[in-house]
C-alpha atoms as a PDB file:
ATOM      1  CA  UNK A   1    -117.388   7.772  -5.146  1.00  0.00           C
ATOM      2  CA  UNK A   2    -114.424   9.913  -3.157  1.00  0.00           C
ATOM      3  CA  UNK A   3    -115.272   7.951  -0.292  1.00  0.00           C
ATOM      4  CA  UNK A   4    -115.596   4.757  -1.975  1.00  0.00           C
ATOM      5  CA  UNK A   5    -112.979   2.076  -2.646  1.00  0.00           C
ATOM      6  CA  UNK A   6    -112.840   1.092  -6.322  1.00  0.00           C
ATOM      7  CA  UNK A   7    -112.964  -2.566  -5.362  1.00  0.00           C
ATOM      8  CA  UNK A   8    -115.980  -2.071  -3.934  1.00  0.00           C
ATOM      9  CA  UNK A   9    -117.265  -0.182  -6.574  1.00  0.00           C
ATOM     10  CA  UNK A  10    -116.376  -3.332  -8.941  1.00  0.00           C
ATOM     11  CA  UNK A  11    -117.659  -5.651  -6.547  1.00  0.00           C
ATOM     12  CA  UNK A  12    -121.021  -4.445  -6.447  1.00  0.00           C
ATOM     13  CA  UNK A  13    -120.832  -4.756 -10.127  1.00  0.00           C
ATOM     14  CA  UNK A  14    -121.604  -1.241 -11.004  1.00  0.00           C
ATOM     15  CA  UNK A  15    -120.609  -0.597 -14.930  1.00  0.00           C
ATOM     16  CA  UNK A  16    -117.637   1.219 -15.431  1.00  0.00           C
ATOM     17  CA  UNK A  17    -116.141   2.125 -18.586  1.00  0.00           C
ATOM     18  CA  UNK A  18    -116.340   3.733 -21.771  1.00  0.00           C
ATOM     19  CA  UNK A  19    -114.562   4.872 -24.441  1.00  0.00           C
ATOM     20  CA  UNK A  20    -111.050   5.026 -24.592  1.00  0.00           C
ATOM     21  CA  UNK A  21    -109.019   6.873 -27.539  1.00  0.00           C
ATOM     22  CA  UNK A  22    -106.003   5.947 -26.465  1.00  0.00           C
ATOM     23  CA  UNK A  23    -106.661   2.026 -27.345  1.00  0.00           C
ATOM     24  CA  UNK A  24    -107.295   1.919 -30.452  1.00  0.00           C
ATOM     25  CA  UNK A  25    -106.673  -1.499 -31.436  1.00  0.00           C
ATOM     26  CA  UNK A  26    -105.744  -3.046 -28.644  1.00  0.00           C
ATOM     27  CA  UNK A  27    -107.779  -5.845 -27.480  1.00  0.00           C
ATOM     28  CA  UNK A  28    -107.895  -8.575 -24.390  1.00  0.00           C
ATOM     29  CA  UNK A  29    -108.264  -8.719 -20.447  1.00  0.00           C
ATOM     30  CA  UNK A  30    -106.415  -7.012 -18.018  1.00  0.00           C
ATOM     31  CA  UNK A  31    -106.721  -8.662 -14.327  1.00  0.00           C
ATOM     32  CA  UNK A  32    -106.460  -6.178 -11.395  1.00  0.00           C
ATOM     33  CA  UNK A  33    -105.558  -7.321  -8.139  1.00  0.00           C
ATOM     34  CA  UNK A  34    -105.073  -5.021  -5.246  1.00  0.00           C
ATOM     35  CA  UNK A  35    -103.050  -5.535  -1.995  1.00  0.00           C
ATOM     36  CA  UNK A  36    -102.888  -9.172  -2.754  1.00  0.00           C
ATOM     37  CA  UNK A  37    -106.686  -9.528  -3.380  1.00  0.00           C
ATOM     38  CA  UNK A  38    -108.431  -9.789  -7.214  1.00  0.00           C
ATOM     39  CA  UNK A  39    -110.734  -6.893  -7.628  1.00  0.00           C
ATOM     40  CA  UNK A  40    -111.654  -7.311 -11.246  1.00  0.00           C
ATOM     41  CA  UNK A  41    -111.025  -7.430 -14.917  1.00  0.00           C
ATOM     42  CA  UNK A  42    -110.284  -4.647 -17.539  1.00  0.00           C
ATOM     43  CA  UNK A  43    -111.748  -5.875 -20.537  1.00  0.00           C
ATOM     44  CA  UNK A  44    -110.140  -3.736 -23.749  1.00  0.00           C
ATOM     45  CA  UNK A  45    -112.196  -3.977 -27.247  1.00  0.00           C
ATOM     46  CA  UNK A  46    -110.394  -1.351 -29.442  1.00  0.00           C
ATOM     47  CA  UNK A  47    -111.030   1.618 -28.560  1.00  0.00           C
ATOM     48  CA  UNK A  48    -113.532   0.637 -25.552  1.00  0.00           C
ATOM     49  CA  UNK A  49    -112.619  -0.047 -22.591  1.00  0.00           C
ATOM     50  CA  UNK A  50    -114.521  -1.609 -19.275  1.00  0.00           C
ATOM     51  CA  UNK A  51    -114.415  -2.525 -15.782  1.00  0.00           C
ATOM     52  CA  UNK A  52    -115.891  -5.890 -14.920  1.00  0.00           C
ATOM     53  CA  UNK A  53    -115.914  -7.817 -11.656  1.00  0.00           C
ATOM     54  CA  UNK A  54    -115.228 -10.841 -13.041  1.00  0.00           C
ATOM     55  CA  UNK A  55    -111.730 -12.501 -11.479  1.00  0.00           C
ATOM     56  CA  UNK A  56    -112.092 -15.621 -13.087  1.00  0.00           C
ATOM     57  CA  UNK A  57    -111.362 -16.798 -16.769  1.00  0.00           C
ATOM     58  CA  UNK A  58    -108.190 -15.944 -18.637  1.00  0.00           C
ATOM     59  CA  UNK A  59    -106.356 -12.960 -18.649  1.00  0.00           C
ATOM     60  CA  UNK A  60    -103.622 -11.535 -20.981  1.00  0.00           C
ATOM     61  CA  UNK A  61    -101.689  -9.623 -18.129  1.00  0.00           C
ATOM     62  CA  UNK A  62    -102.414  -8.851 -14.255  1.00  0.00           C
ATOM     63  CA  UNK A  63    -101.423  -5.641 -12.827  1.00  0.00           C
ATOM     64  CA  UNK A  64    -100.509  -5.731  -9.025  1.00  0.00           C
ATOM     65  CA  UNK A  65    -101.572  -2.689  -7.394  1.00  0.00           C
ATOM     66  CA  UNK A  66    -100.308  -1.903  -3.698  1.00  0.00           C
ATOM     67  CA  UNK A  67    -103.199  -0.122  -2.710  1.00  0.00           C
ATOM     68  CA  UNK A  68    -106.979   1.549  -3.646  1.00  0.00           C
ATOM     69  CA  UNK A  69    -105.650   4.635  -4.223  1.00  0.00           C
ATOM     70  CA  UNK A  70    -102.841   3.258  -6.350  1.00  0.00           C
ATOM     71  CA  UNK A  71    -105.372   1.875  -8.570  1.00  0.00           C
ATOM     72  CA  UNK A  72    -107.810   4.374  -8.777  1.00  0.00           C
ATOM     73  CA  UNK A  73    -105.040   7.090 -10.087  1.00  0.00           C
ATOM     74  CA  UNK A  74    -103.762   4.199 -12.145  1.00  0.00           C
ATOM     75  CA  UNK A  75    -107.212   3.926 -13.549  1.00  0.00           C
ATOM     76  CA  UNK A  76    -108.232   7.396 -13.907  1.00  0.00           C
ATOM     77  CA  UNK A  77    -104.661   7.938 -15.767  1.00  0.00           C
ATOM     78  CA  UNK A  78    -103.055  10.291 -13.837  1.00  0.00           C
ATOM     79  CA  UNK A  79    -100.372   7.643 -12.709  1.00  0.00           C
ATOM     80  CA  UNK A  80     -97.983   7.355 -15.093  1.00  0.00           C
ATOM     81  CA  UNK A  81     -96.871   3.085 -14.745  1.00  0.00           C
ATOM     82  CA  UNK A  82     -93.760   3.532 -14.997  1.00  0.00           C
ATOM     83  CA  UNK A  83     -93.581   5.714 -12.199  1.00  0.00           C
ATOM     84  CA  UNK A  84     -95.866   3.308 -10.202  1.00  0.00           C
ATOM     85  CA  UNK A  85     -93.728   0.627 -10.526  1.00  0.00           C
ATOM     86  CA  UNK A  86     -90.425   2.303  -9.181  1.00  0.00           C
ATOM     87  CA  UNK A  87     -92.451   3.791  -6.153  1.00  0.00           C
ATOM     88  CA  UNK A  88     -93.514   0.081  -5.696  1.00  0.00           C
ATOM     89  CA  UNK A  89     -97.167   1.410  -6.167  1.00  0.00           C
ATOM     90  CA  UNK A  90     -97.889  -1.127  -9.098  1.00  0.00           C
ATOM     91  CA  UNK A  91     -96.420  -4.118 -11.433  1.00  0.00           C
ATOM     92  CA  UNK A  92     -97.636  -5.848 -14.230  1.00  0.00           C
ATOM     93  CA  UNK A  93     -97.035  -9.493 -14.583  1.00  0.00           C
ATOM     94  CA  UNK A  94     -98.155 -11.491 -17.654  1.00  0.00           C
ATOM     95  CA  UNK A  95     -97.987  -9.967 -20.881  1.00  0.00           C
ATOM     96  CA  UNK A  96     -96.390  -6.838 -19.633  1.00  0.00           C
ATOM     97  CA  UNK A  97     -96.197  -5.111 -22.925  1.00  0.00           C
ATOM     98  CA  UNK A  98     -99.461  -5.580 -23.085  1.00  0.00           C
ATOM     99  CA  UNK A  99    -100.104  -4.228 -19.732  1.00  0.00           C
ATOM    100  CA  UNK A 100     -97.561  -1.200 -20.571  1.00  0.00           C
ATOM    101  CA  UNK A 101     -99.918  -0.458 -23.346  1.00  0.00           C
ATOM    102  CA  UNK A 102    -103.096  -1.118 -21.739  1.00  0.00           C
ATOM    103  CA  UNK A 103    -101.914   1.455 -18.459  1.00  0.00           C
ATOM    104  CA  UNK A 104    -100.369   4.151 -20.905  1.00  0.00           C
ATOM    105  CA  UNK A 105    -103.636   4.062 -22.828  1.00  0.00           C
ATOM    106  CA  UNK A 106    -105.576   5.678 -20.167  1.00  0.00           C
ATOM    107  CA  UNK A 107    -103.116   8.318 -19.733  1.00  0.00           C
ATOM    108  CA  UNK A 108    -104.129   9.312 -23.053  1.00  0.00           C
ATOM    109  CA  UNK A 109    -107.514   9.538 -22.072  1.00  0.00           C
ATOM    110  CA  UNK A 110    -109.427   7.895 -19.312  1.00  0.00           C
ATOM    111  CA  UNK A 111    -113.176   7.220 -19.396  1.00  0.00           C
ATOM    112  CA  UNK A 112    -113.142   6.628 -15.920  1.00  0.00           C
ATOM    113  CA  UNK A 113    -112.164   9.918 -14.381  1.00  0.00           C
ATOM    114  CA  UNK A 114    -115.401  11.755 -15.037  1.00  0.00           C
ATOM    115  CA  UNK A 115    -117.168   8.603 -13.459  1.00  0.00           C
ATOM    116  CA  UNK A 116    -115.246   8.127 -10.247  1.00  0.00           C
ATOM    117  CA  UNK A 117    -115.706  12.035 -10.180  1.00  0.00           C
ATOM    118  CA  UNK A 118    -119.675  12.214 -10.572  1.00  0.00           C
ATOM    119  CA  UNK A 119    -120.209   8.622  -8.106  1.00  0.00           C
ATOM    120  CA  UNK A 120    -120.445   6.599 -10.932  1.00  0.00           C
END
């Protein structure tokens, strides 16, 4: 998965996700677009989290990221958003306080590091 883009990953529609401490009770979709193009959909259920490739249906907030790499550290939480946003790495639009709390969620502890790690 080192060599792999994310998107890709999500495109193929490989399941990604897990549980994710740091959302306890926050719920809805989180759209992911990256360099202009929609990737996929983070889709938060309390305290689990996944990664669909779904790019259609409703969405509480979007989260513009400027590049796969972007992303994948954004994902992985070791990005804080915050920072991405004044490097111009990433933005939310939509329901950014949403998005804020979605982002700073995985900081507090990703399920998807030790899967982009072991090749999913």
């Amino acid at each position: 998965m080192a060599n792999e883009n994310i998107s890709d990953v999500v495109r193929e529609g490989r399941s990604l996700g897990g549980p994710a401490p740091g959302l306890v009770g926050v719920y809805g979709r989180l759209r992911i677009e990256v360099a202009g193009k929609p990737v996929g959909t983070l889709v938060i259920d309390g305290p689990r989290v996944a990664l669909t490739p779904d790019t259609t249906g409703p969405s509480d907030a979007c989260i513009l990221c400027a590049d796969d790499e972007s992303f994948r550290t954004l994902l992985k939480g070791e990005l804080n958003p915050f920072v991405a946003s004044m490097r111009g790495l990433a933005r939310i639009k939509g329901d950014r306080n949403f998005g804020t709390k979605v982002m700073l969620g995985l900081r507090a502890g990703s399920p998807f590091t030790n899967q982009m790690e072991k090749g999913a």
